[in-house]
C-alpha atoms as a PDB file:
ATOM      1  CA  UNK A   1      48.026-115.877 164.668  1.00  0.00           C
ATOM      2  CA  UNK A   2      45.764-116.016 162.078  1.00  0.00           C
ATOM      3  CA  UNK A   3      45.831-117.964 158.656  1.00  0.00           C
ATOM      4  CA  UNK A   4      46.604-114.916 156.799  1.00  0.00           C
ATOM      5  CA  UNK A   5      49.396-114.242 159.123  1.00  0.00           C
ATOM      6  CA  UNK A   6      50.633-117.166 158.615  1.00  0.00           C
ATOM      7  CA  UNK A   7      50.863-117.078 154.828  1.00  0.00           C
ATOM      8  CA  UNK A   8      52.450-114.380 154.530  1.00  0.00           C
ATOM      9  CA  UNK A   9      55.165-115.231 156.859  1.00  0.00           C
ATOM     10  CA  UNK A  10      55.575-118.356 155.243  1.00  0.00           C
ATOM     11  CA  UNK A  11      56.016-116.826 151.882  1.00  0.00           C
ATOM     12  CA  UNK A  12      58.192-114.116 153.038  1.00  0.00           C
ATOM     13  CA  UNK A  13      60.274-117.345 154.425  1.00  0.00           C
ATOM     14  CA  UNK A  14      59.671-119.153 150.827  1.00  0.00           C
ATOM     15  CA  UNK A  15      61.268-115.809 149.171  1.00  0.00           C
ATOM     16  CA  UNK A  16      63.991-115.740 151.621  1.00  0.00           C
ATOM     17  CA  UNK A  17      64.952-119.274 150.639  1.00  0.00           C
ATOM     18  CA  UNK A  18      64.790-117.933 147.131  1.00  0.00           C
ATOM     19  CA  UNK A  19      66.670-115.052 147.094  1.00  0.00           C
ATOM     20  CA  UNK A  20      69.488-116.813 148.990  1.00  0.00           C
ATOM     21  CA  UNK A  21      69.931-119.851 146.987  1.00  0.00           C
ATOM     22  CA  UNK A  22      69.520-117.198 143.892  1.00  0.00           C
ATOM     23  CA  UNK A  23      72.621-115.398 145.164  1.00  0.00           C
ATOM     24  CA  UNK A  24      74.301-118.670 145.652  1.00  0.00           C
ATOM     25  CA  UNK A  25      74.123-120.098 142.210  1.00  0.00           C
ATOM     26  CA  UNK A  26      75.162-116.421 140.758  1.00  0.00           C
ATOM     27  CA  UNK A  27      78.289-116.241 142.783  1.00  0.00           C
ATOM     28  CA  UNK A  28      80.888-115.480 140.239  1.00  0.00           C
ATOM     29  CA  UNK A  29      78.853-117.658 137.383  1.00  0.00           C
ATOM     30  CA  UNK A  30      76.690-117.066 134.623  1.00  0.00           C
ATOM     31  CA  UNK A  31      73.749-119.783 134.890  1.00  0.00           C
ATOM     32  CA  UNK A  32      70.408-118.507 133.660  1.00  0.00           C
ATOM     33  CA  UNK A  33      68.716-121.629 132.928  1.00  0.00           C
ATOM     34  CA  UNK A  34      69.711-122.500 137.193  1.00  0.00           C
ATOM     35  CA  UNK A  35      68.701-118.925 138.142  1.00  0.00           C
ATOM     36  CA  UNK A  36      65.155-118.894 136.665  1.00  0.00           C
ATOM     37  CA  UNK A  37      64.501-122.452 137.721  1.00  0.00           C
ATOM     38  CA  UNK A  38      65.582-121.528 141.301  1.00  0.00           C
ATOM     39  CA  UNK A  39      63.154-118.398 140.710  1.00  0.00           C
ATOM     40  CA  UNK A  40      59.949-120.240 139.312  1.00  0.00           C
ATOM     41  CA  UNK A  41      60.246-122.924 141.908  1.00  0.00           C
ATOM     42  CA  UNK A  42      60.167-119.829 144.300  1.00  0.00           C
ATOM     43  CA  UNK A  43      57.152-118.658 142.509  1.00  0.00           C
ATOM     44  CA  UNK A  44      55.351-121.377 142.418  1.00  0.00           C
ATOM     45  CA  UNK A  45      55.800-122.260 145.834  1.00  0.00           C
ATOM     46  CA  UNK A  46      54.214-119.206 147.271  1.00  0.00           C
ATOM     47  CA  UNK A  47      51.302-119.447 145.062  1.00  0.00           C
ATOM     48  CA  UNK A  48      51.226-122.538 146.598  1.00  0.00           C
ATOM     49  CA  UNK A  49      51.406-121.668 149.753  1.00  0.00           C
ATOM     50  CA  UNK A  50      49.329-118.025 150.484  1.00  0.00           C
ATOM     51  CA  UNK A  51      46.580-119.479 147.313  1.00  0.00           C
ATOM     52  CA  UNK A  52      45.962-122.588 149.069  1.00  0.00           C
ATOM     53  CA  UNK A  53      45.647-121.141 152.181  1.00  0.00           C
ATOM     54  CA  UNK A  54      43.653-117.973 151.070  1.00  0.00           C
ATOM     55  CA  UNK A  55      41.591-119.875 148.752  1.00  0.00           C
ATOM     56  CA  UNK A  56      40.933-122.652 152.251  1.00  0.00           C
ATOM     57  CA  UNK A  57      39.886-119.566 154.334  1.00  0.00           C
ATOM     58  CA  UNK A  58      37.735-118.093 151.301  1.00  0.00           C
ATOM     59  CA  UNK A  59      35.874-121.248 151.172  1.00  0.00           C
ATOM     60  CA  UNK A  60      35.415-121.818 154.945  1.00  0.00           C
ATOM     61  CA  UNK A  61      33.821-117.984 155.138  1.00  0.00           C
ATOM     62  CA  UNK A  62      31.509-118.993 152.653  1.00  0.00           C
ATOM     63  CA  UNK A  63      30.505-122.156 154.288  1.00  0.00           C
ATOM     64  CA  UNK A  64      29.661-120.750 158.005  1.00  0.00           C
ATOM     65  CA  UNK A  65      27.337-117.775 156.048  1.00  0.00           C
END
């Protein structure tokens, strides 16, 4: 599998996460300050994670040219 592969199945994985623990923490409460943290963690990491390793393989293509 390549990188790109990768990436996305580890963000789909990081959204999973997200959307799970999201659910959790709105269970029968009203806790919006929780709910976007959960959220912007979420989006963070998978800029994290499919940036850094799209912005790795970008710079590697460049290099072998």
């Amino acid at each position: 599998m390549n990188r790109v592969g990768a990436a996305v199945i580890a963000n789909a994985i990081v959204w999973g996460v997200v959307l799970i623990a999201v659910a959790s923490v709105l269970k029968g409460t009203e806790y919006s300050e929780q709910v976007r943290n959960i959220i912007g963690a979420g989006a963070g990491g998978s800029l994290l994670v499919v940036g850094g390793l799209l912005a790795r393989k970008r710079a590697s293509y460049v290099v072998e040219r």
